[in-house]
C-alpha atoms as a PDB file:
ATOM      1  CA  UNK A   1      70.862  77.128  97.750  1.00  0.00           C
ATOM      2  CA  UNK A   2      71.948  73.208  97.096  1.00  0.00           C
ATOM      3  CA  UNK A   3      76.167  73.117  97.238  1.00  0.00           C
ATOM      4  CA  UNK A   4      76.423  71.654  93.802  1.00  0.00           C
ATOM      5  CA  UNK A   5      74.175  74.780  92.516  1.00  0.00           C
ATOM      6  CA  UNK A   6      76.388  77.266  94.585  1.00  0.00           C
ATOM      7  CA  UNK A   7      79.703  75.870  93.527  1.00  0.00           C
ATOM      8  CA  UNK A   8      78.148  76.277  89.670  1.00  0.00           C
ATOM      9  CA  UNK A   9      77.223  79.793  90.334  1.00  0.00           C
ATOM     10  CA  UNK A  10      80.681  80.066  91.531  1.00  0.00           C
ATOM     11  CA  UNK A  11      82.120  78.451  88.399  1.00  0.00           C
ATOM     12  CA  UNK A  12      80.660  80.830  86.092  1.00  0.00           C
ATOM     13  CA  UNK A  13      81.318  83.882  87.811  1.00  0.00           C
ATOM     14  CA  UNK A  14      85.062  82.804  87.601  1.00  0.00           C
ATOM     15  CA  UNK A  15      84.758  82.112  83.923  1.00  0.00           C
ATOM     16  CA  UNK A  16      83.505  85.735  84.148  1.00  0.00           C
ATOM     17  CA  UNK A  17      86.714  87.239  85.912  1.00  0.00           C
ATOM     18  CA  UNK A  18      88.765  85.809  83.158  1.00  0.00           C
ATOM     19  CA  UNK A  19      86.766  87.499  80.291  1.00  0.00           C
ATOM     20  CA  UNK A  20      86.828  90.743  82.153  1.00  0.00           C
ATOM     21  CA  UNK A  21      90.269  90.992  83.026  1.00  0.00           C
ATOM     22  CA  UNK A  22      91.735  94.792  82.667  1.00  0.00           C
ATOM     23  CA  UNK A  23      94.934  95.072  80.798  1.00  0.00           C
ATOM     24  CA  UNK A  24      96.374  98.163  82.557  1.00  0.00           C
ATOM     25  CA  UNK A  25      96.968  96.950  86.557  1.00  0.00           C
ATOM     26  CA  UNK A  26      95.936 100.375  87.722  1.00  0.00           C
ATOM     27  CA  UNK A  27      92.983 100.811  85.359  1.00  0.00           C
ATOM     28  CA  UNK A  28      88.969 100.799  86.494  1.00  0.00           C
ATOM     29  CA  UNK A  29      87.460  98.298  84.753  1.00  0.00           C
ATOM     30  CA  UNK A  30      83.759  99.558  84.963  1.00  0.00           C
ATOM     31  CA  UNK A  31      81.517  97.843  82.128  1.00  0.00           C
ATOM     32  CA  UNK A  32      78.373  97.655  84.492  1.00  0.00           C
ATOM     33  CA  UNK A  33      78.583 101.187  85.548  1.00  0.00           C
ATOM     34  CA  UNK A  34      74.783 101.672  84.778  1.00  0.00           C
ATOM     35  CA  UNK A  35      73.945  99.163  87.083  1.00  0.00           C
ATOM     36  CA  UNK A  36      76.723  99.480  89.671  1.00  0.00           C
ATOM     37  CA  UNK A  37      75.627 103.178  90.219  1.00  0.00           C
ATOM     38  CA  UNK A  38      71.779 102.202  90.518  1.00  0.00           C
ATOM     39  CA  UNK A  39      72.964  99.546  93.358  1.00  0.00           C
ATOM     40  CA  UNK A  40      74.981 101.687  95.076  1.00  0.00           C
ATOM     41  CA  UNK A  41      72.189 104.196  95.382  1.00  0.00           C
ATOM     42  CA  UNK A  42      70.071 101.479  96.729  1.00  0.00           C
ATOM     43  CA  UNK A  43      72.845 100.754  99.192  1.00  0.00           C
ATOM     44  CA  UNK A  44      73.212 104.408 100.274  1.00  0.00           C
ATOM     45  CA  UNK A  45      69.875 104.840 101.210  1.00  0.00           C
ATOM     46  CA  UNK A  46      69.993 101.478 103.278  1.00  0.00           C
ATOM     47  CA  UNK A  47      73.108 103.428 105.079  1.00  0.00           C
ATOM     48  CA  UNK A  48      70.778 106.282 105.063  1.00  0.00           C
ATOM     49  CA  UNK A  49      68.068 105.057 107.000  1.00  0.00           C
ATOM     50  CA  UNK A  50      69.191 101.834 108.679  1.00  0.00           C
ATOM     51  CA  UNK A  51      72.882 101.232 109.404  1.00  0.00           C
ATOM     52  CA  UNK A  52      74.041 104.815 109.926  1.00  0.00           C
ATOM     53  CA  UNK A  53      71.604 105.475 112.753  1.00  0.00           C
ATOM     54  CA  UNK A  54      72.101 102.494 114.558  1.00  0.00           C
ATOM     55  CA  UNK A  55      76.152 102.695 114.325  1.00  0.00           C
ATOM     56  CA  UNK A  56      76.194 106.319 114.377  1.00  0.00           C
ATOM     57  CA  UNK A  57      76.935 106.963 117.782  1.00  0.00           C
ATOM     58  CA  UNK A  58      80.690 105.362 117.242  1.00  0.00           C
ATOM     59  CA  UNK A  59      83.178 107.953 115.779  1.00  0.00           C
ATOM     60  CA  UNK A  60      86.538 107.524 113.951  1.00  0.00           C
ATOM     61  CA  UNK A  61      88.299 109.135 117.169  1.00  0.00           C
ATOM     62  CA  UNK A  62      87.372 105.804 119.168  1.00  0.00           C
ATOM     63  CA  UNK A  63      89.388 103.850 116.672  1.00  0.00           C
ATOM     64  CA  UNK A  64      92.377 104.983 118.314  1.00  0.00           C
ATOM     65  CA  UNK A  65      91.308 103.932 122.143  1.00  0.00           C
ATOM     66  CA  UNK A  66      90.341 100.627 120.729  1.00  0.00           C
ATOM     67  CA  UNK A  67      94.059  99.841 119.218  1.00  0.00           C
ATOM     68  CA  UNK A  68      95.424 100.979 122.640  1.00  0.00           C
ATOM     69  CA  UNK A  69      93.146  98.395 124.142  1.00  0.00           C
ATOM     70  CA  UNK A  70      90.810 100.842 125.348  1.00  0.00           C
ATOM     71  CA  UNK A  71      87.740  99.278 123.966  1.00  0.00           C
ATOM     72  CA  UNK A  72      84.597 100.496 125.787  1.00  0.00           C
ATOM     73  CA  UNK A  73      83.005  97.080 125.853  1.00  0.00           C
ATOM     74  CA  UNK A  74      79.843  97.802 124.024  1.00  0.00           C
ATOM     75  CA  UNK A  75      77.474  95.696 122.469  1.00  0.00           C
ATOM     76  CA  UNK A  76      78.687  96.418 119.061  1.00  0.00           C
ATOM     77  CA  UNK A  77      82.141  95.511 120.076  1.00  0.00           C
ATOM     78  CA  UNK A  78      80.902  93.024 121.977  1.00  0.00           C
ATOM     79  CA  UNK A  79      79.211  91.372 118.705  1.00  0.00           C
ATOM     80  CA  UNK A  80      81.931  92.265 116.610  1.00  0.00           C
ATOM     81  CA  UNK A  81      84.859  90.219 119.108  1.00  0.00           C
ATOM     82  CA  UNK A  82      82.707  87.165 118.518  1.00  0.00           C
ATOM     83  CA  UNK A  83      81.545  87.794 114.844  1.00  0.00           C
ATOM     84  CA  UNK A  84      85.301  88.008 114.103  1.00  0.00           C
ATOM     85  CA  UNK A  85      86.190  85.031 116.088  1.00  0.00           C
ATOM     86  CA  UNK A  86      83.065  83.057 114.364  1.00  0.00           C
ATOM     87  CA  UNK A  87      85.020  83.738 110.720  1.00  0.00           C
ATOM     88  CA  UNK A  88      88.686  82.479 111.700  1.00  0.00           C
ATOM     89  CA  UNK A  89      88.460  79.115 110.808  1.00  0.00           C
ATOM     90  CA  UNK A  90      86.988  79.604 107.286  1.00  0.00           C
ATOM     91  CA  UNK A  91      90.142  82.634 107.212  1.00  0.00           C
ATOM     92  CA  UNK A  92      92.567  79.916 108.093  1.00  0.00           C
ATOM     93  CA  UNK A  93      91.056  76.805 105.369  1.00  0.00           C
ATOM     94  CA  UNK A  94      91.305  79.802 102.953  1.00  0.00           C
ATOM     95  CA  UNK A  95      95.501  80.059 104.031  1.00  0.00           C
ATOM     96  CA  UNK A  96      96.101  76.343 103.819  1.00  0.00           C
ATOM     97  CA  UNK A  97      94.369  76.441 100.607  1.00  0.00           C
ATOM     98  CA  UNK A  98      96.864  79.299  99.580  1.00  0.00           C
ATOM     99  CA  UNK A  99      99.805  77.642 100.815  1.00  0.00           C
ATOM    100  CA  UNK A 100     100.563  79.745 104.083  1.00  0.00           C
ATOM    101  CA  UNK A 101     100.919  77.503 106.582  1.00  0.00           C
ATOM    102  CA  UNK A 102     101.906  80.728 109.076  1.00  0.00           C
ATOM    103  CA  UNK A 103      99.308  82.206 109.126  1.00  0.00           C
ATOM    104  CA  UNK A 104      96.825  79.521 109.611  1.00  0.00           C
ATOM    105  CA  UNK A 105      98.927  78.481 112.530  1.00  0.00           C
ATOM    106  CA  UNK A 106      98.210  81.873 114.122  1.00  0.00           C
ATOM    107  CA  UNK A 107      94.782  82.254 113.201  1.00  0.00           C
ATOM    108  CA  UNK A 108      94.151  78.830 114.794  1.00  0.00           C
ATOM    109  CA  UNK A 109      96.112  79.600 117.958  1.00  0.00           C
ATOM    110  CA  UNK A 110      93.923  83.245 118.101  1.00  0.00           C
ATOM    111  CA  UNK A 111      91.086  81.170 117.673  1.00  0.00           C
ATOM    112  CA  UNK A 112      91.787  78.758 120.707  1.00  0.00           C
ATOM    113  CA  UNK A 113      92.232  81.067 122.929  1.00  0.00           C
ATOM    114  CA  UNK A 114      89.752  83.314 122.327  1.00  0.00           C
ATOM    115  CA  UNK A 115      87.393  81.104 122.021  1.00  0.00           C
ATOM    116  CA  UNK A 116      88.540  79.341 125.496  1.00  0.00           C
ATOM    117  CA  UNK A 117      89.811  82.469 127.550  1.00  0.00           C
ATOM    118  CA  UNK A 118      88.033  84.602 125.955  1.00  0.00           C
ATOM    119  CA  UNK A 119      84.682  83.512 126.700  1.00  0.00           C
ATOM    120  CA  UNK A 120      83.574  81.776 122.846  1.00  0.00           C
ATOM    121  CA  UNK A 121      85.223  85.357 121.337  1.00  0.00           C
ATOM    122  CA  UNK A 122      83.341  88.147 123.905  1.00  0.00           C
ATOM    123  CA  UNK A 123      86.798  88.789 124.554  1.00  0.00           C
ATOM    124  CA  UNK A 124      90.539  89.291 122.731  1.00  0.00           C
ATOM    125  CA  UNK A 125      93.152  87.952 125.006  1.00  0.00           C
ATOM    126  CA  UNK A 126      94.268  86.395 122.004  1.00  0.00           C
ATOM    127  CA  UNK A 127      95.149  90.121 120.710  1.00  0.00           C
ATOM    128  CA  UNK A 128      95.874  91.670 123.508  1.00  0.00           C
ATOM    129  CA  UNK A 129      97.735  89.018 126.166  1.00  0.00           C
ATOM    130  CA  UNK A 130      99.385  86.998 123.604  1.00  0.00           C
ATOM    131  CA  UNK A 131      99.436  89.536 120.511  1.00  0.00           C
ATOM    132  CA  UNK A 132      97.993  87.047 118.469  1.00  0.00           C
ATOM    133  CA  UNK A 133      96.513  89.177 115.801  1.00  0.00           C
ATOM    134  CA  UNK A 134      93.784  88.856 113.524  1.00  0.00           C
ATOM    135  CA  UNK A 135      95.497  87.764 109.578  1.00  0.00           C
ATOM    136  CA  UNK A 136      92.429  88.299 107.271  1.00  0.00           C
ATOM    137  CA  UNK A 137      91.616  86.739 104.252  1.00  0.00           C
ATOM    138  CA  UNK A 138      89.205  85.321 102.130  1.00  0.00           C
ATOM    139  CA  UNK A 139      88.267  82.948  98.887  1.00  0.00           C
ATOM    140  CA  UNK A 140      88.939  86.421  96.981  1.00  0.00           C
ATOM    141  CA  UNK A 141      92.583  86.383  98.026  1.00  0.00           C
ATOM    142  CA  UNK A 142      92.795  82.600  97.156  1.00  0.00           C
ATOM    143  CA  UNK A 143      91.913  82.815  93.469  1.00  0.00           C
ATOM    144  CA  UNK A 144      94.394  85.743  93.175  1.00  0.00           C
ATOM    145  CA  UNK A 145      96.824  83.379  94.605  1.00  0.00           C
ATOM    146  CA  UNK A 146      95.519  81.032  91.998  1.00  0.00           C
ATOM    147  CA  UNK A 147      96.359  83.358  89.253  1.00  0.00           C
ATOM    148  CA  UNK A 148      92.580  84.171  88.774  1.00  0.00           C
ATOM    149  CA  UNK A 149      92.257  87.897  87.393  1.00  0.00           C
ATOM    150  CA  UNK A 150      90.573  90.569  88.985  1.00  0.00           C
ATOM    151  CA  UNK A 151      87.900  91.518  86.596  1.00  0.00           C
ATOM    152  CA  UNK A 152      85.108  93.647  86.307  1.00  0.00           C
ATOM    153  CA  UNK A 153      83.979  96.387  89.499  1.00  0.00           C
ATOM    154  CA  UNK A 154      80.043  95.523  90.774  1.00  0.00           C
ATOM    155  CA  UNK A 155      78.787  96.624  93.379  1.00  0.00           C
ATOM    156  CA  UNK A 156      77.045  94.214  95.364  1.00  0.00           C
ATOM    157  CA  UNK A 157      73.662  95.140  96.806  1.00  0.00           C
ATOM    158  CA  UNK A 158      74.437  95.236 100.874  1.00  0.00           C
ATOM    159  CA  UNK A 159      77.595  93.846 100.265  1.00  0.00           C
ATOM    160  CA  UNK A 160      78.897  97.389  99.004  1.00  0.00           C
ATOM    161  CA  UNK A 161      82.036  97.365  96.303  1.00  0.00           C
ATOM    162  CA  UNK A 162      83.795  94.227  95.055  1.00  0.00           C
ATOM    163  CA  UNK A 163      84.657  92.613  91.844  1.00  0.00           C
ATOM    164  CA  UNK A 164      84.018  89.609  89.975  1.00  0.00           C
ATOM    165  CA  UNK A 165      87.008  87.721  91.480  1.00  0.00           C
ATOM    166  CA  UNK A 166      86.241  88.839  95.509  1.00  0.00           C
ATOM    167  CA  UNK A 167      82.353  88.331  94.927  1.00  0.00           C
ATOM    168  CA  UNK A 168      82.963  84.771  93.519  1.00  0.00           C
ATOM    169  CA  UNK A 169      85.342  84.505  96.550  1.00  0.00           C
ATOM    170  CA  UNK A 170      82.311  85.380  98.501  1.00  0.00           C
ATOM    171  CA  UNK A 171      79.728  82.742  97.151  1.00  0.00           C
ATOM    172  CA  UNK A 172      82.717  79.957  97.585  1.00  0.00           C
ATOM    173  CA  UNK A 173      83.322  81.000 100.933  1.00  0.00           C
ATOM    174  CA  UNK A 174      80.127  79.989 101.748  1.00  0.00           C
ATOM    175  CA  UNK A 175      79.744  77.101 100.101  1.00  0.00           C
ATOM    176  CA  UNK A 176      83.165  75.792 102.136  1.00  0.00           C
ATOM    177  CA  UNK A 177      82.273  77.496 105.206  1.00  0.00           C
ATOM    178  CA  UNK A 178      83.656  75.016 108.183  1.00  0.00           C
ATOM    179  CA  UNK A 179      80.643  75.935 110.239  1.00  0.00           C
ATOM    180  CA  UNK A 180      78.163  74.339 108.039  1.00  0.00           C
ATOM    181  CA  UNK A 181      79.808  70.638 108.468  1.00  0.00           C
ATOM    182  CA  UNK A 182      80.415  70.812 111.763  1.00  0.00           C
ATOM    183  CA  UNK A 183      77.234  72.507 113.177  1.00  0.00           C
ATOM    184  CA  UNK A 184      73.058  71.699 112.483  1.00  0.00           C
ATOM    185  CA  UNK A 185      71.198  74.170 109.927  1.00  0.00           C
ATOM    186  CA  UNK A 186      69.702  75.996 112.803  1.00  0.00           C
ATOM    187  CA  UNK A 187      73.199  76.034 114.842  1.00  0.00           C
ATOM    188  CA  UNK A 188      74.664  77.454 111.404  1.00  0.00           C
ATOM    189  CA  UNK A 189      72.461  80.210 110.854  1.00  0.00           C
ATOM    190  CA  UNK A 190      72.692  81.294 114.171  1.00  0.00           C
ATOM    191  CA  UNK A 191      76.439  81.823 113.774  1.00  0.00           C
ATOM    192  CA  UNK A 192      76.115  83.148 110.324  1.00  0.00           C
ATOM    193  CA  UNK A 193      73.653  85.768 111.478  1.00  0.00           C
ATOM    194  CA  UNK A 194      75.945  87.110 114.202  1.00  0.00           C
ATOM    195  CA  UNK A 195      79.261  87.096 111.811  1.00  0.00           C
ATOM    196  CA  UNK A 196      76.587  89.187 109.143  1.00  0.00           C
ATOM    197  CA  UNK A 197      75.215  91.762 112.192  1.00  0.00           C
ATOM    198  CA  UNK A 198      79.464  91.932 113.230  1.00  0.00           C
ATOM    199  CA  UNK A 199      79.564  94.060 109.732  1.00  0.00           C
ATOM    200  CA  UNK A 200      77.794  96.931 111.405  1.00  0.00           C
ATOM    201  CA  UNK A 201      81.097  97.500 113.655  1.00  0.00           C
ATOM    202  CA  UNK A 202      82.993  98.156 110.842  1.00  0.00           C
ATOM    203  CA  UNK A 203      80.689 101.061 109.450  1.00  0.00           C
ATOM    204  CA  UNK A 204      81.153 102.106 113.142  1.00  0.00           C
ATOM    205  CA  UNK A 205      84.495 102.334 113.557  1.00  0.00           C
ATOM    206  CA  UNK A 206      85.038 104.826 110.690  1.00  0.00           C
ATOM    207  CA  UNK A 207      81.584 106.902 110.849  1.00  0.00           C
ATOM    208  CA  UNK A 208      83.328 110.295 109.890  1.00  0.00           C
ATOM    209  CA  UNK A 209      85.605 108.797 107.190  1.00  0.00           C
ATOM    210  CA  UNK A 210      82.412 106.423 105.527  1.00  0.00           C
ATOM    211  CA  UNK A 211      80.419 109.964 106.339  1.00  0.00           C
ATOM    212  CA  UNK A 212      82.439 112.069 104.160  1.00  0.00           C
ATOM    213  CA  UNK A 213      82.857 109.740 101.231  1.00  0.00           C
ATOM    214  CA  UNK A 214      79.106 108.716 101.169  1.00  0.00           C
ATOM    215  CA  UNK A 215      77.368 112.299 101.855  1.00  0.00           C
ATOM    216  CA  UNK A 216      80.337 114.627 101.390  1.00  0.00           C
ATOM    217  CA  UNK A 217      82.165 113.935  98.091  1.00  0.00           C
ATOM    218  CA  UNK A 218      81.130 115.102  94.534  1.00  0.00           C
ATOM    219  CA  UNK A 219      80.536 111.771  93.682  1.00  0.00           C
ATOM    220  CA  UNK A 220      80.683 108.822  96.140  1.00  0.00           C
ATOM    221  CA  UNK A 221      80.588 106.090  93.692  1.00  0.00           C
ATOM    222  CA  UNK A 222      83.431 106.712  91.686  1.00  0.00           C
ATOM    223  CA  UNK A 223      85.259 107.712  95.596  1.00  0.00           C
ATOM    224  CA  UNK A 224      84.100 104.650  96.498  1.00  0.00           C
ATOM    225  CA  UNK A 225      84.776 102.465  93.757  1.00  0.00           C
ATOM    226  CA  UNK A 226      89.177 104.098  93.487  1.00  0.00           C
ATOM    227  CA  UNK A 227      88.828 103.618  97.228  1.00  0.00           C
ATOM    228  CA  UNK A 228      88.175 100.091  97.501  1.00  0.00           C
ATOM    229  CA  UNK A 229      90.493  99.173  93.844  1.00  0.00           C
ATOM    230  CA  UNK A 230      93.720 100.837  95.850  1.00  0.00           C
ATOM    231  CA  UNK A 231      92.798  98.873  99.006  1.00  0.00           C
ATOM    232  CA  UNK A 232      92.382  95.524  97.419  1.00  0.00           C
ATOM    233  CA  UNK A 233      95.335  95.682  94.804  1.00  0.00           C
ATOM    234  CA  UNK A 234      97.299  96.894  97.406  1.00  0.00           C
ATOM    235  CA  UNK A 235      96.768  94.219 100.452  1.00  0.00           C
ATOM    236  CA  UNK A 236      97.189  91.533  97.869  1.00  0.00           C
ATOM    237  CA  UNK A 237     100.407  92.808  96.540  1.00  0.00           C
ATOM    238  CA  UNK A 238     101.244  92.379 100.048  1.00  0.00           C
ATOM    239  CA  UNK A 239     100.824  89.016 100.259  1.00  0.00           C
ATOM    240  CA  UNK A 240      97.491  89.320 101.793  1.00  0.00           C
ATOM    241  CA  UNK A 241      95.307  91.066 104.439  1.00  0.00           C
ATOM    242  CA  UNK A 242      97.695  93.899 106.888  1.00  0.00           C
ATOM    243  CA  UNK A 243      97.528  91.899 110.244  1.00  0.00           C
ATOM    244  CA  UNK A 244      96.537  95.546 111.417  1.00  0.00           C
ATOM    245  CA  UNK A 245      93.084  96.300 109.806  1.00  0.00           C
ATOM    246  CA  UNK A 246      93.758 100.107 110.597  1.00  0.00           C
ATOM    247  CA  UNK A 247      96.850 100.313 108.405  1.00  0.00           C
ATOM    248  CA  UNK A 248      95.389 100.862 105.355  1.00  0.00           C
ATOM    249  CA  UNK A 249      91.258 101.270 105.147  1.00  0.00           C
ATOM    250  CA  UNK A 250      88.865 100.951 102.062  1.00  0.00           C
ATOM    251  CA  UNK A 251      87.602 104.036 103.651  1.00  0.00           C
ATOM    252  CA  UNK A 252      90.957 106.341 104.065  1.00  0.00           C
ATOM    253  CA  UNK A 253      91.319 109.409 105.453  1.00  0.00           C
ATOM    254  CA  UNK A 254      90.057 112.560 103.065  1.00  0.00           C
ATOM    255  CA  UNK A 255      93.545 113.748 102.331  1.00  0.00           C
ATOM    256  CA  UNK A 256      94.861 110.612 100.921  1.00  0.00           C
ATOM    257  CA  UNK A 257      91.539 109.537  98.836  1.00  0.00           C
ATOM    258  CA  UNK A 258      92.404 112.987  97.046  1.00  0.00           C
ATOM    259  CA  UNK A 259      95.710 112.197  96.293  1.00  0.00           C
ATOM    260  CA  UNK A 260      94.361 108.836  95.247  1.00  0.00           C
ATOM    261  CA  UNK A 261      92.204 110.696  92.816  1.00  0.00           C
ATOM    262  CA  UNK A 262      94.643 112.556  91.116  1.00  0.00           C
ATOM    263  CA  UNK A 263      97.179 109.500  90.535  1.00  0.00           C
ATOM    264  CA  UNK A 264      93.916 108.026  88.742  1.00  0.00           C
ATOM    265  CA  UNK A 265      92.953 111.108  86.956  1.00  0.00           C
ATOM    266  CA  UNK A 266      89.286 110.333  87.803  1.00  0.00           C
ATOM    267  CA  UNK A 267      86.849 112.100  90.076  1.00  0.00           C
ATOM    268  CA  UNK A 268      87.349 110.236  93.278  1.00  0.00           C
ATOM    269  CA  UNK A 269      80.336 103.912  99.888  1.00  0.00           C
ATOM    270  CA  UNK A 270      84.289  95.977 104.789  1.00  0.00           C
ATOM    271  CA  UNK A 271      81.458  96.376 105.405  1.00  0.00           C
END
């Protein structure tokens, strides 16, 4: 897609956000449900028969020898170390474009050395020699910090859950995407593809958590859907992204997704 026509796109769907801004901070704004629930069918059954088989083999019990540094060095983690290193320098234009210079600094300085010692990201010395950790972000995050509302819930086909702020974030972080001015279009999609096939370690990580809230629960869209509202209004109250990813998960533990549910009063698929 030209820039000019992606930055448009991007235009409207902000214009969007501010029409569909919810006046109660903890209420589900939900005026495409029709067509949110027919999407996220469509992405189940791409879980179903694609990306749960080929990630299934990676439990929620591993999570916990990975953030000891007990990684087993598989290819998944493998491509997820350098998918992860691949986004940091569109995560740290997004933090200079929100005004925090700090964590820029240290996303740049994880991105050095990883991509130096660490073999172009293979590895995490970064994380694990100089505990330089990962501060996530996104365009999403920016426009909040721009005072851009939330509005409506979609669910994005592939993509999974969002809104109308975080999937315009998505469409301008791809339009300012640092890779594309510094590389050729073949060198570009090359790094694109492996930061898009990264995503699959994140289904991996919590395959008995995503299990149960995708093929155990009454009704996984509206779990899915509270799930991933909590999440996002909570890391942005924050002040952005937990430098710890594991802290707090769209896809939570059972117990505390039915608490969640009750504190919503509503029947309860990052990645």
């Amino acid at each position: 897609m030209p820039r000019a026509a992606t930055l448009l796109a991007a235009t409207l769907l902000i214009a969007g956000c501010a029409a569909q801004a919810p006046a109660d901070p903890e209420a589900v704004n939900d005026p495409f449900e029709a067509a949110n629930r027919r999407v996220h069918a469509f992405n189940k059954g791409v879980d179903t028969t694609l990306i749960r088989p080929l990630t299934g083999g990676k439990k929620d019990e591993a999570v916990a020898g990975e953030l000891a540094g007990e990684a087993d060095g598989s290819a998944m983690d493998v491509l997820g170390n350098v998918g992860a290193n691949l986004s940091l320098p569109g995560k740290v234009l997004n933090q200079i474009l929100q005004g925090r210079p700090g964590p820029a600094l240290k996303n740049t300085a994880r991105f050095a050395v990883n991509s130096t010692l660490g073999l172009g990201g293979l590895h995490d010395p970064a994380g694990r020699e100089f505990a330089l950790t990962e501060v996530d972000t996104d365009f999403g995050e920016t426009l909040h910090v721009w005072g851009v509302p939330e509005g409506a819930y979609l669910e994005l086909p592939v993509l999974g859950p969002s809104t109308m702020r975080d999937a315009t974030g998505k469409v301008v972080d791809l339009a300012i995407d640092p890779w594309d001015f510094w590389l050729d279009e073949d060198e570009y999609w090359g790094t694109f593809a492996i930061r898009a096939a990264s995503k699959a370690g994140e289904r991996a990580r919590f395959g008995d958590t995503v299990d149960s809230v995708l093929y155990e629960s009454a009704d996984s869209y509206s779990q899915l859907r509270l799930i991933y509202l909590m999440h996002r209004r909570h890391e942005l109250s924050q002040g952005g992204a937990s430098e710890d990813p594991y802290v707090i998960d769209p896809y939570e533990t059972e117990p505390a997704a039915a608490a969640a549910t009750d504190a919503f009063a509503i029947d309860p698929y990052e990645d």
